[in-house]
N, C-alpha and C. Protein backbone atom coordinates (compact mmCIF):
# COMPACT_ATOMS: atom_id res chain seq x y z
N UNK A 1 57.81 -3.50 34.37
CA UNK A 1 58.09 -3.87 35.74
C UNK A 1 57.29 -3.03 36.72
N UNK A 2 57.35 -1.37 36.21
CA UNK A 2 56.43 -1.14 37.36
C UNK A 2 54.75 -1.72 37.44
N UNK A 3 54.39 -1.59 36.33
CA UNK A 3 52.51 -2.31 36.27
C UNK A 3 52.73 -3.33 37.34
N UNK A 4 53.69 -4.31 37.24
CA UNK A 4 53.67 -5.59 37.84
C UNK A 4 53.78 -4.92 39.64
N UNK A 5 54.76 -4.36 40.00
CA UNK A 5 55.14 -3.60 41.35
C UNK A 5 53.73 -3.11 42.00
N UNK A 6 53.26 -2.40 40.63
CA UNK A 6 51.63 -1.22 41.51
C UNK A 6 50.44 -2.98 41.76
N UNK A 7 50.76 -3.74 40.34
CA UNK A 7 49.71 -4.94 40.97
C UNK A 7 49.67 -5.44 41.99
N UNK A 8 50.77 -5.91 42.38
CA UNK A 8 51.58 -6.39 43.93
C UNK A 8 50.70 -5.96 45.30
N UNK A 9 51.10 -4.53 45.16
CA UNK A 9 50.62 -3.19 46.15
C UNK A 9 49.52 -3.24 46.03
N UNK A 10 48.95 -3.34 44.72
CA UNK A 10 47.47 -3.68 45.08
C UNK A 10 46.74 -4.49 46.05
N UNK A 11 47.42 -5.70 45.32
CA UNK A 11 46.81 -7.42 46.18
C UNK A 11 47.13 -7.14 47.68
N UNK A 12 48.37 -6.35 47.64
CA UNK A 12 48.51 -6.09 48.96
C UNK A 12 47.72 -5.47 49.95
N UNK A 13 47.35 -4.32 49.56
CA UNK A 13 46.46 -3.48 50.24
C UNK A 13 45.04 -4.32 50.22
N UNK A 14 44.67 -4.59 49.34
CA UNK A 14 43.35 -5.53 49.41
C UNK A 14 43.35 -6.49 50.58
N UNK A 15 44.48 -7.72 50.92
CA UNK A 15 45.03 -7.96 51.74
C UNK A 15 44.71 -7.72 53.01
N UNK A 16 45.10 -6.49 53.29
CA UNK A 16 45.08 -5.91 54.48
C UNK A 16 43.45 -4.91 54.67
N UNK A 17 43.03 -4.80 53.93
CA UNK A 17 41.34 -4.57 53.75
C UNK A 17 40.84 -5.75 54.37
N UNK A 18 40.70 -6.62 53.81
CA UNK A 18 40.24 -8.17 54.40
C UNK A 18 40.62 -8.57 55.18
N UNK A 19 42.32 -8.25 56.18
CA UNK A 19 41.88 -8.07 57.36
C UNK A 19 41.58 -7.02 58.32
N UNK A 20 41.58 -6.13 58.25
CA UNK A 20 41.00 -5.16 58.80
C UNK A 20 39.88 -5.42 59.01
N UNK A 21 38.66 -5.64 58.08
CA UNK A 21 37.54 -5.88 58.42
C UNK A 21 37.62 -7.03 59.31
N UNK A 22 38.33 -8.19 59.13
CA UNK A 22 37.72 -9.23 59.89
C UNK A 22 38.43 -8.75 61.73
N UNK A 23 39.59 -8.11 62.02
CA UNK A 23 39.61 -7.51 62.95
C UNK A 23 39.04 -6.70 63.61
N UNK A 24 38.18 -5.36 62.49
CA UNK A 24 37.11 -4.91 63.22
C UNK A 24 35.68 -5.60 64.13
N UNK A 25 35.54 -6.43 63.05
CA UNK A 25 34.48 -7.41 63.64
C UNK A 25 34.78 -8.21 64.63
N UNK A 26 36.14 -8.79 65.02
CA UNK A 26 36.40 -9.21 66.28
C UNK A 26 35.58 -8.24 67.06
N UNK A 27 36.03 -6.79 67.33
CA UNK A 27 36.16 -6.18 68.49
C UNK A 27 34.80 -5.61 68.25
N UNK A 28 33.87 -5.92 67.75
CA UNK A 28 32.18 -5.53 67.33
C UNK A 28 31.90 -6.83 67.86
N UNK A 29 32.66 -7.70 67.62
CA UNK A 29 31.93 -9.57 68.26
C UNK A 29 31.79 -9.65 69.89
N UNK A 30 33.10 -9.11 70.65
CA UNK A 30 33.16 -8.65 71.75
C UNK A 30 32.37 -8.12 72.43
N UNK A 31 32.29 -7.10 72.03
CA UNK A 31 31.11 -6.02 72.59
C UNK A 31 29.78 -6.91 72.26
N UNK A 32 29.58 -7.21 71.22
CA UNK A 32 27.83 -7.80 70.74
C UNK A 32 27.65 -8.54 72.38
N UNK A 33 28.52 -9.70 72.49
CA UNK A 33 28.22 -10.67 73.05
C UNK A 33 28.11 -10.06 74.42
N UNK A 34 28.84 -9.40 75.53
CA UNK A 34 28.72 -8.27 76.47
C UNK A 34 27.81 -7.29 76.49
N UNK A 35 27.18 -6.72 75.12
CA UNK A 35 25.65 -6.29 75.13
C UNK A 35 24.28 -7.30 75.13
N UNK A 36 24.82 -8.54 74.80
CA UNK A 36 23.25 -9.46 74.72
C UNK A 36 23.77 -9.92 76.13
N UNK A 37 25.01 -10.11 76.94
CA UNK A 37 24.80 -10.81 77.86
C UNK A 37 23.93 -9.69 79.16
N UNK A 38 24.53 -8.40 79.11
CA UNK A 38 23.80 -7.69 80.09
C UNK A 38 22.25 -7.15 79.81
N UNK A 39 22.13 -7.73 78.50
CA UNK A 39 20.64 -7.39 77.93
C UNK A 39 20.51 -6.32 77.24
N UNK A 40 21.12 -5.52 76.41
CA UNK A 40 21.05 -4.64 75.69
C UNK A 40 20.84 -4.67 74.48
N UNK A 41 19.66 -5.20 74.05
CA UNK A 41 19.51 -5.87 73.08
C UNK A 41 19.16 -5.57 71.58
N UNK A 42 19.20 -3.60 71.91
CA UNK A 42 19.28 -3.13 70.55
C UNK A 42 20.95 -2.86 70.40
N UNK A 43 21.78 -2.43 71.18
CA UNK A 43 23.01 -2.34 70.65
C UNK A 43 23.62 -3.52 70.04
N UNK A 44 23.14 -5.18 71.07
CA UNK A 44 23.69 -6.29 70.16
C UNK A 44 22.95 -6.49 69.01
N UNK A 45 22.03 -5.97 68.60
CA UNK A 45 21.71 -5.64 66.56
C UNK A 45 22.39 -5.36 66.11
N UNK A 46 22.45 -3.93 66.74
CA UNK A 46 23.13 -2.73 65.79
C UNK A 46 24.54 -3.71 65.32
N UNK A 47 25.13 -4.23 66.61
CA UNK A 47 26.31 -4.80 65.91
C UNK A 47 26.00 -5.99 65.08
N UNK A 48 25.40 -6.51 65.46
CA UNK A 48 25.11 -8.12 65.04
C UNK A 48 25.22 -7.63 63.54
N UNK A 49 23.96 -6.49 62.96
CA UNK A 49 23.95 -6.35 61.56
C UNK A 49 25.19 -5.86 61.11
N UNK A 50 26.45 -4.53 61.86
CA UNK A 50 27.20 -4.65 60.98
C UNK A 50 28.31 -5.66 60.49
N UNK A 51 28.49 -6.63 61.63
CA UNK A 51 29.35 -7.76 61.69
C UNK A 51 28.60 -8.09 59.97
N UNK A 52 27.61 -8.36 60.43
CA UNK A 52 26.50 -9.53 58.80
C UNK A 52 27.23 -8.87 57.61
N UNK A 53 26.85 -7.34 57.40
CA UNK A 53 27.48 -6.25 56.59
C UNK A 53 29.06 -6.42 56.03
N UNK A 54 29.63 -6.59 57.27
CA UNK A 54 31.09 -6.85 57.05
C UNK A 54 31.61 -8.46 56.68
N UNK A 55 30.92 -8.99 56.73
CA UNK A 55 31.11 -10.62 56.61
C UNK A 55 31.06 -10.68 54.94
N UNK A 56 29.90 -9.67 54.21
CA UNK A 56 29.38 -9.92 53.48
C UNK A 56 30.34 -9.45 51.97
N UNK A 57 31.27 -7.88 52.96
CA UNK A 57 32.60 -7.13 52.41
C UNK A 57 33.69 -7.96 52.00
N UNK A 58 34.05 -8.91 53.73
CA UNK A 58 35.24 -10.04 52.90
C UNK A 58 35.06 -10.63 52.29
N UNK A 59 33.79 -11.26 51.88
CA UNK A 59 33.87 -12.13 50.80
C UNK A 59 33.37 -11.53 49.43
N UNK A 60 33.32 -10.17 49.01
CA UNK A 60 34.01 -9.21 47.96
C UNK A 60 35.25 -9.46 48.39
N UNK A 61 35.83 -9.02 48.64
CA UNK A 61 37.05 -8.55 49.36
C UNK A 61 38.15 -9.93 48.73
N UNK A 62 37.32 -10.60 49.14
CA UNK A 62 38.63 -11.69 48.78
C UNK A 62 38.09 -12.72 47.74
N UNK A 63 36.68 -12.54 46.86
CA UNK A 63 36.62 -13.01 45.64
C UNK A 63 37.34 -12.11 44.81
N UNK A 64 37.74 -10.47 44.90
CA UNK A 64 38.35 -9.37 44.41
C UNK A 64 40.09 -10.25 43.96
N UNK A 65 40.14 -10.37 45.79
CA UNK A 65 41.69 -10.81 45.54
C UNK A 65 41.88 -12.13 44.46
N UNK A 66 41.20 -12.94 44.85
CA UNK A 66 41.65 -14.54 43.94
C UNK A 66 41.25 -14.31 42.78
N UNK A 67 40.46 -13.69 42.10
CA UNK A 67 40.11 -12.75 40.97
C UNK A 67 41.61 -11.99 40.45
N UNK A 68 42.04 -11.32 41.09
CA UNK A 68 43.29 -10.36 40.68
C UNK A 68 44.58 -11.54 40.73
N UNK A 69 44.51 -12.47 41.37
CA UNK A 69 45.93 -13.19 41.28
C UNK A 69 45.93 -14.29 40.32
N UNK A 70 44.96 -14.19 40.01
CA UNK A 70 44.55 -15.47 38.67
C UNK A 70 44.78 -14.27 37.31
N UNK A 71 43.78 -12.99 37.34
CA UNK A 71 44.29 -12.56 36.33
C UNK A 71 45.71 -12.18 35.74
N UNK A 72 46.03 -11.58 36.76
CA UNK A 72 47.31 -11.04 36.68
C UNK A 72 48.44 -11.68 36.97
N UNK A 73 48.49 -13.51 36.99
CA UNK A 73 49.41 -14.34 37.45
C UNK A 73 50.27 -13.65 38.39
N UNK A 74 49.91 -13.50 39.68
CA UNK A 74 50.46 -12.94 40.85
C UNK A 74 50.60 -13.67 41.60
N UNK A 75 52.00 -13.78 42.39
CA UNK A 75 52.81 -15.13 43.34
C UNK A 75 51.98 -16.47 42.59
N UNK A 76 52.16 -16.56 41.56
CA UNK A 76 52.11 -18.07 41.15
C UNK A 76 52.53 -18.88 41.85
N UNK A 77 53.47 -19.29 42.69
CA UNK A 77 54.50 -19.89 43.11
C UNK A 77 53.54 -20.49 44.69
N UNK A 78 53.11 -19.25 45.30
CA UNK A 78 52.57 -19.21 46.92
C UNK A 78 51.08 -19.21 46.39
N UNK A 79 50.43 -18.81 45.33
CA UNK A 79 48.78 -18.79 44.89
C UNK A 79 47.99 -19.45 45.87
N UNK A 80 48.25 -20.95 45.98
CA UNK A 80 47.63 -21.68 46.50
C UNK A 80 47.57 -21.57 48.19
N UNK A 81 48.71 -21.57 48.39
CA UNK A 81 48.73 -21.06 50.02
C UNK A 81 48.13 -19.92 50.67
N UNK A 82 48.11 -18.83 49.70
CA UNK A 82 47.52 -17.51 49.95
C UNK A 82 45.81 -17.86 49.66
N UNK A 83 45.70 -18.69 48.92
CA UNK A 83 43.95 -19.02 48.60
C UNK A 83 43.53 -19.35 49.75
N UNK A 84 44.81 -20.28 50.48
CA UNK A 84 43.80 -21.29 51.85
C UNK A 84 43.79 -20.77 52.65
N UNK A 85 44.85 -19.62 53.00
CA UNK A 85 44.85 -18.62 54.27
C UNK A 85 43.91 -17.92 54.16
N UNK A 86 43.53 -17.01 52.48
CA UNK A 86 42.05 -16.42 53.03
C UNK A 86 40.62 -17.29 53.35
N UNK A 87 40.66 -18.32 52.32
CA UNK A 87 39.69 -19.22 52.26
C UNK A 87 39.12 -19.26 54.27
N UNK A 88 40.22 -19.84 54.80
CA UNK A 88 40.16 -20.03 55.95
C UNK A 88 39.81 -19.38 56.87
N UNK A 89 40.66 -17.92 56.92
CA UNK A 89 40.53 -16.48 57.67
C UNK A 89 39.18 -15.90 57.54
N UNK A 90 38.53 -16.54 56.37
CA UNK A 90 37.20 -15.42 56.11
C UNK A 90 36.26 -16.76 57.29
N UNK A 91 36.57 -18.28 57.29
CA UNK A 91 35.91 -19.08 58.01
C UNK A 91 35.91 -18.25 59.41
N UNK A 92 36.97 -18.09 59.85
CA UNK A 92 36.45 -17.09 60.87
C UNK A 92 35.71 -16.13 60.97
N UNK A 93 35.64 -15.18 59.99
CA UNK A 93 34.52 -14.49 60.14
C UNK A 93 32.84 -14.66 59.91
N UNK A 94 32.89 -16.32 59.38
CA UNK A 94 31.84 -16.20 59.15
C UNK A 94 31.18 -17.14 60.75
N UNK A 95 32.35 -18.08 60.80
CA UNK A 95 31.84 -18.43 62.49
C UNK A 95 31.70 -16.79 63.73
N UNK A 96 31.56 -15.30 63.18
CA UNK A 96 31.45 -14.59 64.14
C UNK A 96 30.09 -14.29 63.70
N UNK A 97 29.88 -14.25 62.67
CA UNK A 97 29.05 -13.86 62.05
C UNK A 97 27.39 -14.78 62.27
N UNK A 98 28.02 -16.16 62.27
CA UNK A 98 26.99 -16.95 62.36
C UNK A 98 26.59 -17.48 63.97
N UNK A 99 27.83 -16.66 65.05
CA UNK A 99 27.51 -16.87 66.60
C UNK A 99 26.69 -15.79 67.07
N UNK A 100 26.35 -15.18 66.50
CA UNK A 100 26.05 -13.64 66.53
C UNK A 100 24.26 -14.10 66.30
N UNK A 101 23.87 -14.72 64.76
CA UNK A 101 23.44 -15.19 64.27
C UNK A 101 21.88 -16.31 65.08
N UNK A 102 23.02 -16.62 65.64
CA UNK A 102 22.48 -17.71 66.57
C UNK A 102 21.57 -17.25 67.87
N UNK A 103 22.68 -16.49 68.11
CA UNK A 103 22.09 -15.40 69.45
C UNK A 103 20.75 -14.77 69.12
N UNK A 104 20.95 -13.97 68.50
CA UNK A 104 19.75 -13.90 67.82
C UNK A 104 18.38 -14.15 67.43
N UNK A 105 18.60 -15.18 66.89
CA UNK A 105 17.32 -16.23 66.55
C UNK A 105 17.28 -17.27 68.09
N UNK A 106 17.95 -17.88 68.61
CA UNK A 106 17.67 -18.69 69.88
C UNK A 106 17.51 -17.91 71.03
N UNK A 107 17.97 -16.71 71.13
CA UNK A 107 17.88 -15.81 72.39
C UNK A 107 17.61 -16.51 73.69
N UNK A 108 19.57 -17.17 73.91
CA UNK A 108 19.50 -17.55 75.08
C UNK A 108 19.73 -16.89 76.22
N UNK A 109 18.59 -17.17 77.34
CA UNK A 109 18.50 -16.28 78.50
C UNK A 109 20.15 -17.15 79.53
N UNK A 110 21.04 -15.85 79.28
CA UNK A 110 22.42 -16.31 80.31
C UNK A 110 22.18 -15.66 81.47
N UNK A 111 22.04 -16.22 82.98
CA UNK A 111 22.03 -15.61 84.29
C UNK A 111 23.03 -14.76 84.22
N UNK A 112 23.06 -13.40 84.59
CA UNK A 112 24.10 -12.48 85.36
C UNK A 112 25.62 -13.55 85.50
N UNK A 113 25.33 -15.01 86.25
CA UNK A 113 26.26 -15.29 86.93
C UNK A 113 27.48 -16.10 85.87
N UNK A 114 26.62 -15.82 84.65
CA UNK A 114 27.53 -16.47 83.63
C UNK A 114 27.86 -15.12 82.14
N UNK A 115 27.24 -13.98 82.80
CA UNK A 115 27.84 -13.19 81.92
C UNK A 115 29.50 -12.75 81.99
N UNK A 116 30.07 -12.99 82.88
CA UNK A 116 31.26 -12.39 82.74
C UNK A 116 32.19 -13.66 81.89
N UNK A 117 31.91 -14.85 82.11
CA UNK A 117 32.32 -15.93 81.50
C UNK A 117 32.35 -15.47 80.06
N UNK A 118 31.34 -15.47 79.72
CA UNK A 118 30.29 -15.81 78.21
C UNK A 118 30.95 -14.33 77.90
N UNK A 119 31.57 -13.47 78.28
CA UNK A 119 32.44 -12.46 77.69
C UNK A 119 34.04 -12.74 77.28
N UNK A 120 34.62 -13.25 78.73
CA UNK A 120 35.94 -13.66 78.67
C UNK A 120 35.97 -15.03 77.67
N UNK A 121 35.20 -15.61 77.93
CA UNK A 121 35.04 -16.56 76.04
C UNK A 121 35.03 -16.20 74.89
N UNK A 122 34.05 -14.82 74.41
CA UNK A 122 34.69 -14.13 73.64
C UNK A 122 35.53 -13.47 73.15
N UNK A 123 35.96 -13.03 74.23
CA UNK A 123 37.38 -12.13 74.17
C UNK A 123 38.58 -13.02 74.00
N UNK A 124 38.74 -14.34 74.54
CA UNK A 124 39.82 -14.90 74.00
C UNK A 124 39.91 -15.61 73.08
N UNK A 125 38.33 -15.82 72.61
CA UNK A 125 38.57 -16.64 71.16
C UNK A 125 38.99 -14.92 70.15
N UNK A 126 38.33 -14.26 70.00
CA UNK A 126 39.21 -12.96 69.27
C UNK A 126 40.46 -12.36 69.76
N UNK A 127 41.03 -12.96 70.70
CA UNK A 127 42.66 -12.77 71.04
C UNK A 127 42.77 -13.88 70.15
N UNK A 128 42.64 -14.99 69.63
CA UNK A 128 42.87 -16.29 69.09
C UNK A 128 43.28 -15.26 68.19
N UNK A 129 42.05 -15.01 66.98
CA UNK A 129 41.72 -14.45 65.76
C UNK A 129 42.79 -13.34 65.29
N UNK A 130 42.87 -12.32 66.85
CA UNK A 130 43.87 -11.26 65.40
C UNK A 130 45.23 -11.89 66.48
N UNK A 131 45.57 -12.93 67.08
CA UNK A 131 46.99 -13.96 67.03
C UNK A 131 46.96 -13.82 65.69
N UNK A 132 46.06 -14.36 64.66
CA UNK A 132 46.23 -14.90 63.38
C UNK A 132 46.03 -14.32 62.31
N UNK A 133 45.39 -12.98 62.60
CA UNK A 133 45.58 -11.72 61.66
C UNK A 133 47.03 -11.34 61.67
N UNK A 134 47.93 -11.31 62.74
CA UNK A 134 49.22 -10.88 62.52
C UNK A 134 50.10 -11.74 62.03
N UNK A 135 49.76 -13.10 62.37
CA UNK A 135 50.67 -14.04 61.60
C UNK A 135 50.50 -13.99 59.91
N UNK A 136 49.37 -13.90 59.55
CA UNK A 136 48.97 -13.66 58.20
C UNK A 136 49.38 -12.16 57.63
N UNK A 137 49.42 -11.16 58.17
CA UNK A 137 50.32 -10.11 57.81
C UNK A 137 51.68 -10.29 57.96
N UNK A 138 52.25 -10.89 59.10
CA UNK A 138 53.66 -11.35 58.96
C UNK A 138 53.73 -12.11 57.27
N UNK A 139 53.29 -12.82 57.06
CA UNK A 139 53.50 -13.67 56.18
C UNK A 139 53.55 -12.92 54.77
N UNK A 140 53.42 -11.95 54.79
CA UNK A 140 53.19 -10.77 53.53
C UNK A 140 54.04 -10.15 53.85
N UNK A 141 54.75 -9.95 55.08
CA UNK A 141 55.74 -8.35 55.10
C UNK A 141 56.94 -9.40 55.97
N UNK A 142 57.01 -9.85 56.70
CA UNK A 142 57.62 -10.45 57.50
C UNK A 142 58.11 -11.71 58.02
N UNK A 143 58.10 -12.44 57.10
CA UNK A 143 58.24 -14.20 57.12
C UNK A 143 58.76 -14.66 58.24
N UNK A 144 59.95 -14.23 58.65
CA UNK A 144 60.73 -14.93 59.93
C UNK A 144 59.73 -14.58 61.07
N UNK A 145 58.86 -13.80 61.00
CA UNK A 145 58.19 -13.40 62.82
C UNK A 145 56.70 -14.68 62.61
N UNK A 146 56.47 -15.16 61.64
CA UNK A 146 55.48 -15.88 61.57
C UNK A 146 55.21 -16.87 62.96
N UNK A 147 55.77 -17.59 62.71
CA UNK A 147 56.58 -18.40 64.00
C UNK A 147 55.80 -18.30 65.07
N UNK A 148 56.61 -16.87 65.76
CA UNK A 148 56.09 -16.48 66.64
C UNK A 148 54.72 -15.82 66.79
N UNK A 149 54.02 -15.16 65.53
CA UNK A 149 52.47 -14.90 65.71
C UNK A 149 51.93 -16.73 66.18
N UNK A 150 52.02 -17.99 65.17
CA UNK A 150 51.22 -19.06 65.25
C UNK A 150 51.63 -19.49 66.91
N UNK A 151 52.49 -19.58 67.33
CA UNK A 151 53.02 -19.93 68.61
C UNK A 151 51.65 -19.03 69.56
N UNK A 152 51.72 -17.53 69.38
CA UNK A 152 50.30 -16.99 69.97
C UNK A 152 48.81 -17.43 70.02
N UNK A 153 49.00 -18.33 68.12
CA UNK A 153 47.60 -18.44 68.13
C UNK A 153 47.08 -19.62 68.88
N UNK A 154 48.39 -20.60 68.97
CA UNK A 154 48.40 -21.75 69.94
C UNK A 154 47.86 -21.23 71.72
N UNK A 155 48.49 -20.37 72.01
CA UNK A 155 48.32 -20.49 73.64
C UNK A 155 46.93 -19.82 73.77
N UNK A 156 46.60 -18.83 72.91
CA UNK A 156 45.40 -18.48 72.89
C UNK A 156 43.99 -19.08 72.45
N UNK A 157 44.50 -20.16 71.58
CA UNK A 157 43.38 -21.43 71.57
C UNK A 157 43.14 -21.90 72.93
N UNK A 158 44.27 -22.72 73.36
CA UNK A 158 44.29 -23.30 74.51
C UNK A 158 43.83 -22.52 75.42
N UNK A 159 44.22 -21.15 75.64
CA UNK A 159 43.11 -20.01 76.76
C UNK A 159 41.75 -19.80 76.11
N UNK A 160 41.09 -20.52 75.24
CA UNK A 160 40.11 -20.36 74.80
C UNK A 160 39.12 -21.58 75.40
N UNK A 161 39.98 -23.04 74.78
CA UNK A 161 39.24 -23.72 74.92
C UNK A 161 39.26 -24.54 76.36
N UNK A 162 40.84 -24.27 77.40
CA UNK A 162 40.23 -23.69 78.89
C UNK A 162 38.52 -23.10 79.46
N UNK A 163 38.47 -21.37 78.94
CA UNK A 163 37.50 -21.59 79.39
C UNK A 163 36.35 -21.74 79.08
N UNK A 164 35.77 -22.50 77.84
CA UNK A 164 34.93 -22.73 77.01
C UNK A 164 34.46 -24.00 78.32
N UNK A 165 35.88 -24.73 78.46
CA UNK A 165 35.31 -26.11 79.11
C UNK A 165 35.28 -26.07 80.71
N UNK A 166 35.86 -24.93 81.33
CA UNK A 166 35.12 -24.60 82.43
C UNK A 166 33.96 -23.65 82.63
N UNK A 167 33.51 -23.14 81.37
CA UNK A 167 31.71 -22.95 81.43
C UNK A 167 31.31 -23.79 81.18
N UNK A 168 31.22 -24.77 80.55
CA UNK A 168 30.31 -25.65 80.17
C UNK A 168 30.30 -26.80 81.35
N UNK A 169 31.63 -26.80 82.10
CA UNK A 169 31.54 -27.67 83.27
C UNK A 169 30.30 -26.76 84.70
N UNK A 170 30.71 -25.35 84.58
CA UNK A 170 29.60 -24.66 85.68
C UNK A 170 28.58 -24.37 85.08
N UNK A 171 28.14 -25.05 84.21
CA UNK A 171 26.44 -24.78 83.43
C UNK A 171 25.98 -25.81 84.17
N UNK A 172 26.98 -27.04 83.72
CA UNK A 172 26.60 -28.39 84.05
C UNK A 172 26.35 -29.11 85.45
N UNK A 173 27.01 -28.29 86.19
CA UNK A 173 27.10 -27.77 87.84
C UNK A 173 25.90 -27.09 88.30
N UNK A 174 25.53 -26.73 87.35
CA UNK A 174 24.18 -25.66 88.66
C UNK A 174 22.85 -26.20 88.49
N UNK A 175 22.42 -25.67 88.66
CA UNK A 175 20.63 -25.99 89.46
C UNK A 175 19.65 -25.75 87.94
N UNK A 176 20.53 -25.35 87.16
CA UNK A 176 19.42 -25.06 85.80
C UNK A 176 18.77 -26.53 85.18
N UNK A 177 17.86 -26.37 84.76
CA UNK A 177 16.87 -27.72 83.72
C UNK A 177 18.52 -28.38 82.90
N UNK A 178 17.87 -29.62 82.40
CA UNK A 178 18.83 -29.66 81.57
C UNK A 178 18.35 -28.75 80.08
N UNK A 179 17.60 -28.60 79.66
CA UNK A 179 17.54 -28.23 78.18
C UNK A 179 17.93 -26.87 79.17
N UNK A 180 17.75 -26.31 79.36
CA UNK A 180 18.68 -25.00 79.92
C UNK A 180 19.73 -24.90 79.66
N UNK A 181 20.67 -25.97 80.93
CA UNK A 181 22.28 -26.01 80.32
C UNK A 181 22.06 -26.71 78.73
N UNK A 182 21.57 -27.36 78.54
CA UNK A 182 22.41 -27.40 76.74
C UNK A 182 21.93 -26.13 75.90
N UNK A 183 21.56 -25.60 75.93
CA UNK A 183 20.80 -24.38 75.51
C UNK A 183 22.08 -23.17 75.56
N UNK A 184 22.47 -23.15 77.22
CA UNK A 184 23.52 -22.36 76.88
C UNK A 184 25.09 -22.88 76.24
C-alpha cells in the first residue's frame, strides 16, 4: 500500500510541475508581448526562447505522466479525463508558445496607440489560463471548489474575447492600409 501512496504523490507532484511551468510561461507571455510592443526586442527573445524551452518541458512533463499512469495503473477509473485535461492544458501552452512564435517571424509593427491594448489582451487571456490552472489543481486536491475556478475561466474568456473584439474593431477604425490592419 505504501509503493502505491508514494506513486500517487508522485503523479501528483509531476502534476503540479506541468503546471507550474505552464503558469510560469503565462507571466513570461505577458511581459514578451509588453516588451515587443514597446520595442524591446532582445528581452522579447530572451523570453520568447524560454517560453519555446518550457513548452518543450511540458511535453516531457506530461509524456512522463501518461507514461506513469499506464504503467502503474493509476486512477484507472478518471485516466481518461486526466489525459484530456493535460492533453488540452499543454494546448495552451503551445498556443503561447506559437503567439510568441509568430511575433517573431512576422514582426508586426503595433503603433504606441495600440500597445496598451495588445497588452491588456494578453493579460486577460493568461487570467483565462491560470482561471484554469486552479480549476485543474482543484480537481486533484479539491473537487467541490472546481465549479467555481471554471465559472472564472468563463468570465475571463468573455473579458478576453471583449477585448480582442474591440481591438480588432479600432484597427479596423483607423487610418492604417488594409494589409496593415489584418496584419495586426
Amino acid at each position: 500500500m505504501n509503493g502505491l501512496f508514494k506513486r500517487t504523490e508522485n503523479l501528483k507532484m509531476s502534476i503540479d510541475r506541468f503546471l507550474d511551468k505552464i503558469s510560469d510561461s503565462g507571466i513570461l507571455f505577458t511581459k514578451a508581448i509588453e516588451e515587443y510592443c514597446s520595442g524591446d526586442f532582445g528581452k522579447f527573445l530572451e523570453r520568447n526562447e524560454i517560453i519555446s524551452l518550457n513548452e518543450r518541458q511540458v511535453d516531457e512533463i506530461r509524456l512522463a505522466i501518461e507514461k506513469e499512469m499506464y504503467i502503474n495503473t493509476l486512477i484507472p477509473d478518471s485516466r481518461g479525463d486526466v489525459l484530456a485535461i493535460l492533453e488540452n492544458t499543454d494546448d495552451v501552452m503551445d498556443e503561447m508558445k506559437n503567439t510568441l512564435i509568430h511575433f517573431d517571424m512576422e514582426r508586426p509593427a503595433i503603433p504606441i496607440d495600440y500597445s496598451k491594448d495588445f497588452a491588456e489582451l494578453s493579460k486577460s487571456s493568461i487570467d483565462t489560463s491560470e482561471a484554469l490552472i486552479l480549476a485543474i489543481r482543484a480537481f486533484f486536491s479539491e473537487i467541490y471548489s472546481v465549479d467555481n475556478y471554471i465559472h472564472k475561466v468563463h468570465l475571463y474568456e468573455s473579458e478576453t474575447d471583449h477585448f480582442s473584439d474591440n481591438l480588432v474593431r479600432k484597427i479596423f477604425a483607423s487610418e492604417l492600409t488594409l494589409a496593415g490592419k489584418q496584419h495586426l
